[in-house]
PDB file of N, CA and C in Angstrom:
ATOM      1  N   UNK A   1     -35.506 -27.089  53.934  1.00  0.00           N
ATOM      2  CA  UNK A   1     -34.680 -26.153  54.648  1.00  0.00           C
ATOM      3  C   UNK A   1     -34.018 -25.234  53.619  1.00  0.00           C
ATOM      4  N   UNK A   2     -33.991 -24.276  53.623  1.00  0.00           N
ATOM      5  CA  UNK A   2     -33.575 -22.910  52.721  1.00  0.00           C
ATOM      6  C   UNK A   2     -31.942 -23.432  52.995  1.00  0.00           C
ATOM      7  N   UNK A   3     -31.454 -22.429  51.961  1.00  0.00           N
ATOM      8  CA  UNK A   3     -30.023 -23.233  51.759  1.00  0.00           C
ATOM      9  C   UNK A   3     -29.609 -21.523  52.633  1.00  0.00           C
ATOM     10  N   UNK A   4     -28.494 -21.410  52.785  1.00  0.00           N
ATOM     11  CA  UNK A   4     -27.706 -20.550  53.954  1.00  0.00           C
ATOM     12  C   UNK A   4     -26.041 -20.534  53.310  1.00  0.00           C
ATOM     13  N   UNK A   5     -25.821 -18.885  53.192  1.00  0.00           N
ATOM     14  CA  UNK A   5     -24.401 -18.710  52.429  1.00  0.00           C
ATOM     15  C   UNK A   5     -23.819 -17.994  53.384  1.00  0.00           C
ATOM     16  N   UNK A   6     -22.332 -17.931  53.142  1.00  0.00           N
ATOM     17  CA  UNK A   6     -21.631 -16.907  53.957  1.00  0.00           C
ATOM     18  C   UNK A   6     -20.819 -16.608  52.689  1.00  0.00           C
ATOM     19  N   UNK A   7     -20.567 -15.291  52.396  1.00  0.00           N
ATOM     20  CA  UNK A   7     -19.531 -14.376  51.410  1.00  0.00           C
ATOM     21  C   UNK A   7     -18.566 -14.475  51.983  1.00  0.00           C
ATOM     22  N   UNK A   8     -17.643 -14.106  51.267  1.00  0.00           N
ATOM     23  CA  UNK A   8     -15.832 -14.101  51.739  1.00  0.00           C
ATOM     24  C   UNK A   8     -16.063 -12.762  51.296  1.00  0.00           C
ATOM     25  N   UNK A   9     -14.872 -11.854  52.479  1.00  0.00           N
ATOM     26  CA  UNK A   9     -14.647 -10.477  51.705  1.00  0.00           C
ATOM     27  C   UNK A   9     -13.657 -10.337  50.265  1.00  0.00           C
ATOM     28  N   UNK A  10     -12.986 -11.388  50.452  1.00  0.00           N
ATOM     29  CA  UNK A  10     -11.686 -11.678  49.173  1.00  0.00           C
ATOM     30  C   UNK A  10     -11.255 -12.899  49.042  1.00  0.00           C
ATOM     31  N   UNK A  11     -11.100 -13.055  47.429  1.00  0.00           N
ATOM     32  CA  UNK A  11     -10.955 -14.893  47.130  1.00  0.00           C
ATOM     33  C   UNK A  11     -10.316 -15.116  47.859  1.00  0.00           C
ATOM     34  N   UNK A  12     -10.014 -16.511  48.498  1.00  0.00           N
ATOM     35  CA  UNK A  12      -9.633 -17.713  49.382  1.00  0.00           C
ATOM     36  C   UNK A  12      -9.326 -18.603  48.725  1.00  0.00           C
ATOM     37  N   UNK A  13      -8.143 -19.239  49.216  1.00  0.00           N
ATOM     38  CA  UNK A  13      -7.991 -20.764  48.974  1.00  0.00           C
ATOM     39  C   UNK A  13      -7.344 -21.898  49.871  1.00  0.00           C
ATOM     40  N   UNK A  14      -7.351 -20.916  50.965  1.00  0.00           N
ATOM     41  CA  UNK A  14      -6.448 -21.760  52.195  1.00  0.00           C
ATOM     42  C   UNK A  14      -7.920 -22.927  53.088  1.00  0.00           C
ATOM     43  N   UNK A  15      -7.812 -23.945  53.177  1.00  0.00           N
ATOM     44  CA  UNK A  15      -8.771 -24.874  53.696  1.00  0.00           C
ATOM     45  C   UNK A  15      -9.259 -24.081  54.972  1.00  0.00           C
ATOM     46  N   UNK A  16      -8.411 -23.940  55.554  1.00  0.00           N
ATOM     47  CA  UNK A  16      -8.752 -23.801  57.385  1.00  0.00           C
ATOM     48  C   UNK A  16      -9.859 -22.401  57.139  1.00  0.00           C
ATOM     49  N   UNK A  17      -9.418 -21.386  56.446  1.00  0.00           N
ATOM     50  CA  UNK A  17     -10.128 -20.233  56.307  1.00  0.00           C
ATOM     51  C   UNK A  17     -11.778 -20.681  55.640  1.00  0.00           C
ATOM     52  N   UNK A  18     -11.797 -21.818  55.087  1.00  0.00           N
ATOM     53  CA  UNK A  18     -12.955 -21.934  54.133  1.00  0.00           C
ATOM     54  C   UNK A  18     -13.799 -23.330  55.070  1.00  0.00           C
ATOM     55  N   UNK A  19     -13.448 -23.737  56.087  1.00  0.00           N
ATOM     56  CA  UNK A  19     -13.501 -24.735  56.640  1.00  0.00           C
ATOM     57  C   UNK A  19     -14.355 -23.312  57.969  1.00  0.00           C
ATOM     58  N   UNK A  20     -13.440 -22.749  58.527  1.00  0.00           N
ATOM     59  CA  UNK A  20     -14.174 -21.433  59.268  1.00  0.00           C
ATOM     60  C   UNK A  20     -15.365 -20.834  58.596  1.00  0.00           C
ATOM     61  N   UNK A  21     -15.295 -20.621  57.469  1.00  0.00           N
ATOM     62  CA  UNK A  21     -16.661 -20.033  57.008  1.00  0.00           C
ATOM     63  C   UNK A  21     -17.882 -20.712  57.548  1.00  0.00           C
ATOM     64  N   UNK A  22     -17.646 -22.305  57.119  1.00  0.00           N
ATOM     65  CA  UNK A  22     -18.090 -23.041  57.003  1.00  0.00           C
ATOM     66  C   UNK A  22     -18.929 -23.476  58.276  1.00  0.00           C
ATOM     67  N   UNK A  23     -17.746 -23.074  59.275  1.00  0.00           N
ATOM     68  CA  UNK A  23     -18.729 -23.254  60.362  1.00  0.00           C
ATOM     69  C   UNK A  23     -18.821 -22.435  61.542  1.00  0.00           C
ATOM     70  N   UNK A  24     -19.440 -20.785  60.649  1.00  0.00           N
ATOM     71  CA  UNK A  24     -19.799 -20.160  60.742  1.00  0.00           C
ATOM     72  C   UNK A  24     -21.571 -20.116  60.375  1.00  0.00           C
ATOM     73  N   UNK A  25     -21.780 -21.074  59.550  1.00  0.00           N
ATOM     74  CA  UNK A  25     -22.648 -21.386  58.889  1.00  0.00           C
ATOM     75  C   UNK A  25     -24.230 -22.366  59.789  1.00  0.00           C
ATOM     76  N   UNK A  26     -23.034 -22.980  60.815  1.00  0.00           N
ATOM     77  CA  UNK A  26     -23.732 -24.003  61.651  1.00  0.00           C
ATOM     78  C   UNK A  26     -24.810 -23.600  62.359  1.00  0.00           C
ATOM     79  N   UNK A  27     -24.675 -22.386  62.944  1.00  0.00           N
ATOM     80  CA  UNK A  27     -25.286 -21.832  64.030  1.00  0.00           C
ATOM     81  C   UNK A  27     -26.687 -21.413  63.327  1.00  0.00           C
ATOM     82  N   UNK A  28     -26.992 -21.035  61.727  1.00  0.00           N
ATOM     83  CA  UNK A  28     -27.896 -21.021  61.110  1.00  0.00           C
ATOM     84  C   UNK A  28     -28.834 -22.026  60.493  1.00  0.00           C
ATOM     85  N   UNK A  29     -28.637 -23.156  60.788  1.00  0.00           N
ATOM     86  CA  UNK A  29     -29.239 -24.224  60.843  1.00  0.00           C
ATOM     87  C   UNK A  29     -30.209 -24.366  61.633  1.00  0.00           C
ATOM     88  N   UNK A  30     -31.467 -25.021  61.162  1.00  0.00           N
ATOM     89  CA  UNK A  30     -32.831 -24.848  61.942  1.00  0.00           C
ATOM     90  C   UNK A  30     -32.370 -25.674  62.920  1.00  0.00           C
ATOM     91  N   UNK A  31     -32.751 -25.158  63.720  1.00  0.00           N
ATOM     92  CA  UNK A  31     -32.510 -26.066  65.509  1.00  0.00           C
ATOM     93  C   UNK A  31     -33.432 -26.631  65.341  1.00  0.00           C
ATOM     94  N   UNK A  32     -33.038 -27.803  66.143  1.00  0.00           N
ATOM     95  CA  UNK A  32     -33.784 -29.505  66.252  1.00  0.00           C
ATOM     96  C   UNK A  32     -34.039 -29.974  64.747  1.00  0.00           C
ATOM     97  N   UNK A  33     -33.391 -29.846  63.697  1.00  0.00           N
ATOM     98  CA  UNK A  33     -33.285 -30.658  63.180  1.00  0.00           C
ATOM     99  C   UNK A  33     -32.561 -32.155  63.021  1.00  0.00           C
ATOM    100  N   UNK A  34     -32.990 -33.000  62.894  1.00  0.00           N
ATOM    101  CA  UNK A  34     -32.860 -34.916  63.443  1.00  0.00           C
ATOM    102  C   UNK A  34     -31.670 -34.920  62.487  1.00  0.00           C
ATOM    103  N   UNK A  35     -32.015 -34.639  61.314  1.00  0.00           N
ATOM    104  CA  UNK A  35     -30.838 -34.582  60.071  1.00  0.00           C
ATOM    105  C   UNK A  35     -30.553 -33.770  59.290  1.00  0.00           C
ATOM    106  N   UNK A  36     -29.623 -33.224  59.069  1.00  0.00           N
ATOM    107  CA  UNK A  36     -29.080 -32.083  57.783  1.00  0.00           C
ATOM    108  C   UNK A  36     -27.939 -32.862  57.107  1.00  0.00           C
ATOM    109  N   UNK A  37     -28.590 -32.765  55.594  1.00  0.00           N
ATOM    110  CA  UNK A  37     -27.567 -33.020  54.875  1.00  0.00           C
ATOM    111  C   UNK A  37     -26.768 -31.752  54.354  1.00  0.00           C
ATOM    112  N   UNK A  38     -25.853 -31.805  54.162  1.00  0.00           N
ATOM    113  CA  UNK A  38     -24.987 -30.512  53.916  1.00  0.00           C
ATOM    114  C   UNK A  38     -24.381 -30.582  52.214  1.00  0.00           C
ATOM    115  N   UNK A  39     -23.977 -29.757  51.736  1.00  0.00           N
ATOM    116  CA  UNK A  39     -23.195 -29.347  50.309  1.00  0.00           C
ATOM    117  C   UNK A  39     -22.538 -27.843  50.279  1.00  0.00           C
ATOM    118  N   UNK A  40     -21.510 -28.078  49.300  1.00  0.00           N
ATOM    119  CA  UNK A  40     -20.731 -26.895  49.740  1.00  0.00           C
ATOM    120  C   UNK A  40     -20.888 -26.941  47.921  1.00  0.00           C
ATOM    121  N   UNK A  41     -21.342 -25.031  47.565  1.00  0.00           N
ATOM    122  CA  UNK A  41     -21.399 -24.762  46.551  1.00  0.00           C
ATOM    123  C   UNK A  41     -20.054 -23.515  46.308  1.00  0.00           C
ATOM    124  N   UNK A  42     -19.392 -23.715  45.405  1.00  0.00           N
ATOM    125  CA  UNK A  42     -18.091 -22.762  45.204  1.00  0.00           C
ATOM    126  C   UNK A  42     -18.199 -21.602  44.062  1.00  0.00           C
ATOM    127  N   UNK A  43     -18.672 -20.503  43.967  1.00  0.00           N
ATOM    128  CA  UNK A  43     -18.779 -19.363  43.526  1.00  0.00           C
ATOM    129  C   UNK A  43     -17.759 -18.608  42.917  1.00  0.00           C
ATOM    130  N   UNK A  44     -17.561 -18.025  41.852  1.00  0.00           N
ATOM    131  CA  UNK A  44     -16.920 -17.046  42.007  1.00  0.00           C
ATOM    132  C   UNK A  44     -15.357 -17.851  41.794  1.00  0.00           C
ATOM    133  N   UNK A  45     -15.404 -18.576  41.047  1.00  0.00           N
ATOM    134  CA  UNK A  45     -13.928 -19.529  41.285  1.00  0.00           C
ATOM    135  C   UNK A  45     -13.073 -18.833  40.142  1.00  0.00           C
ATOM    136  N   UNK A  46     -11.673 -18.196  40.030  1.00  0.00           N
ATOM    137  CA  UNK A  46     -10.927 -17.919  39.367  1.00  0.00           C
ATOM    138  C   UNK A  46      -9.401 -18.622  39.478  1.00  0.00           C
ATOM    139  N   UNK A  47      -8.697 -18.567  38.752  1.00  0.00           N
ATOM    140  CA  UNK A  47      -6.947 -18.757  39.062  1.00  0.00           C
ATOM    141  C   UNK A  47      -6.242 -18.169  39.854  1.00  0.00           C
ATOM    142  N   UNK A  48      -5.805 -18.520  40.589  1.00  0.00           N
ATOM    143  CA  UNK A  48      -5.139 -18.084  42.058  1.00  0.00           C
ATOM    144  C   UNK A  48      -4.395 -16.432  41.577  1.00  0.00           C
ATOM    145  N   UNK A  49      -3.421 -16.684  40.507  1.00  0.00           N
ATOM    146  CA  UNK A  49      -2.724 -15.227  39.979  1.00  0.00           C
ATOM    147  C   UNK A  49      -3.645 -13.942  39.495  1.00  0.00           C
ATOM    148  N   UNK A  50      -5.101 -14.584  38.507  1.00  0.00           N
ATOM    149  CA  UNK A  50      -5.744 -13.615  38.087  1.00  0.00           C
ATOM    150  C   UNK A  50      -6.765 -12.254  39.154  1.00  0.00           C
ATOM    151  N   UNK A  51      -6.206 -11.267  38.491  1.00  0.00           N
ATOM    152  CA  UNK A  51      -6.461 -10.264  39.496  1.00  0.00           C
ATOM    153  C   UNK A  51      -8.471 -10.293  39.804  1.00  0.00           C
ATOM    154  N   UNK A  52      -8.972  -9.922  40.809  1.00  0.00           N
ATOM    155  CA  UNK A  52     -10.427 -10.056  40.958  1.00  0.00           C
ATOM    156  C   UNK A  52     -10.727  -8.756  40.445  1.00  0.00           C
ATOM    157  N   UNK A  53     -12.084  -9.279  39.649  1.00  0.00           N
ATOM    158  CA  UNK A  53     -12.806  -7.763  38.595  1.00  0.00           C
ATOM    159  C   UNK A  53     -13.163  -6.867  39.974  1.00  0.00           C
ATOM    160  N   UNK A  54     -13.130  -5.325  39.428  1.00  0.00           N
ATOM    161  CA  UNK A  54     -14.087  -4.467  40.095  1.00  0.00           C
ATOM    162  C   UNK A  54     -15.254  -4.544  39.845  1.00  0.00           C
ATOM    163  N   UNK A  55     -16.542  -4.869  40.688  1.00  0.00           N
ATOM    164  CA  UNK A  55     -17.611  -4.873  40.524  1.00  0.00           C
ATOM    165  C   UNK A  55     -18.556  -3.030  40.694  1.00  0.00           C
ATOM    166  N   UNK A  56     -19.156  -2.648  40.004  1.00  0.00           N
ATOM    167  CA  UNK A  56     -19.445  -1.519  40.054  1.00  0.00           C
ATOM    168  C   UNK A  56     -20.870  -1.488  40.887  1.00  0.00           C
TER     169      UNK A  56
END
């Protein structure tokens, strides 16, 4: 099964918001599958204060 991302428009760190992504995610899951194992990969991780780069 191909792995399946959702972007944030701007860093996050509040659970409930990242927990929503998350299952936002569900509905892209191959239907009728018997079992999915799941993993959550974290991107893009900085210090809560440091400002986010402009990407050009």
């Amino acid at each position: 099964m191909p792995p399946v991302t959702v972007p944030l428009p701007a860093p996050r760190s509040d659970p409930v918001e990242l927990t929503r992504a998350a299952h936002r995610l569900l509905s892209r899951i191959q239907p009728g599958a018997k079992f999915v194992r799941a993993g959550v990969m974290l991107t893009d991780l900085r210090p809560a204060r440091e400002p986010a780069e402009k990407k050009d």
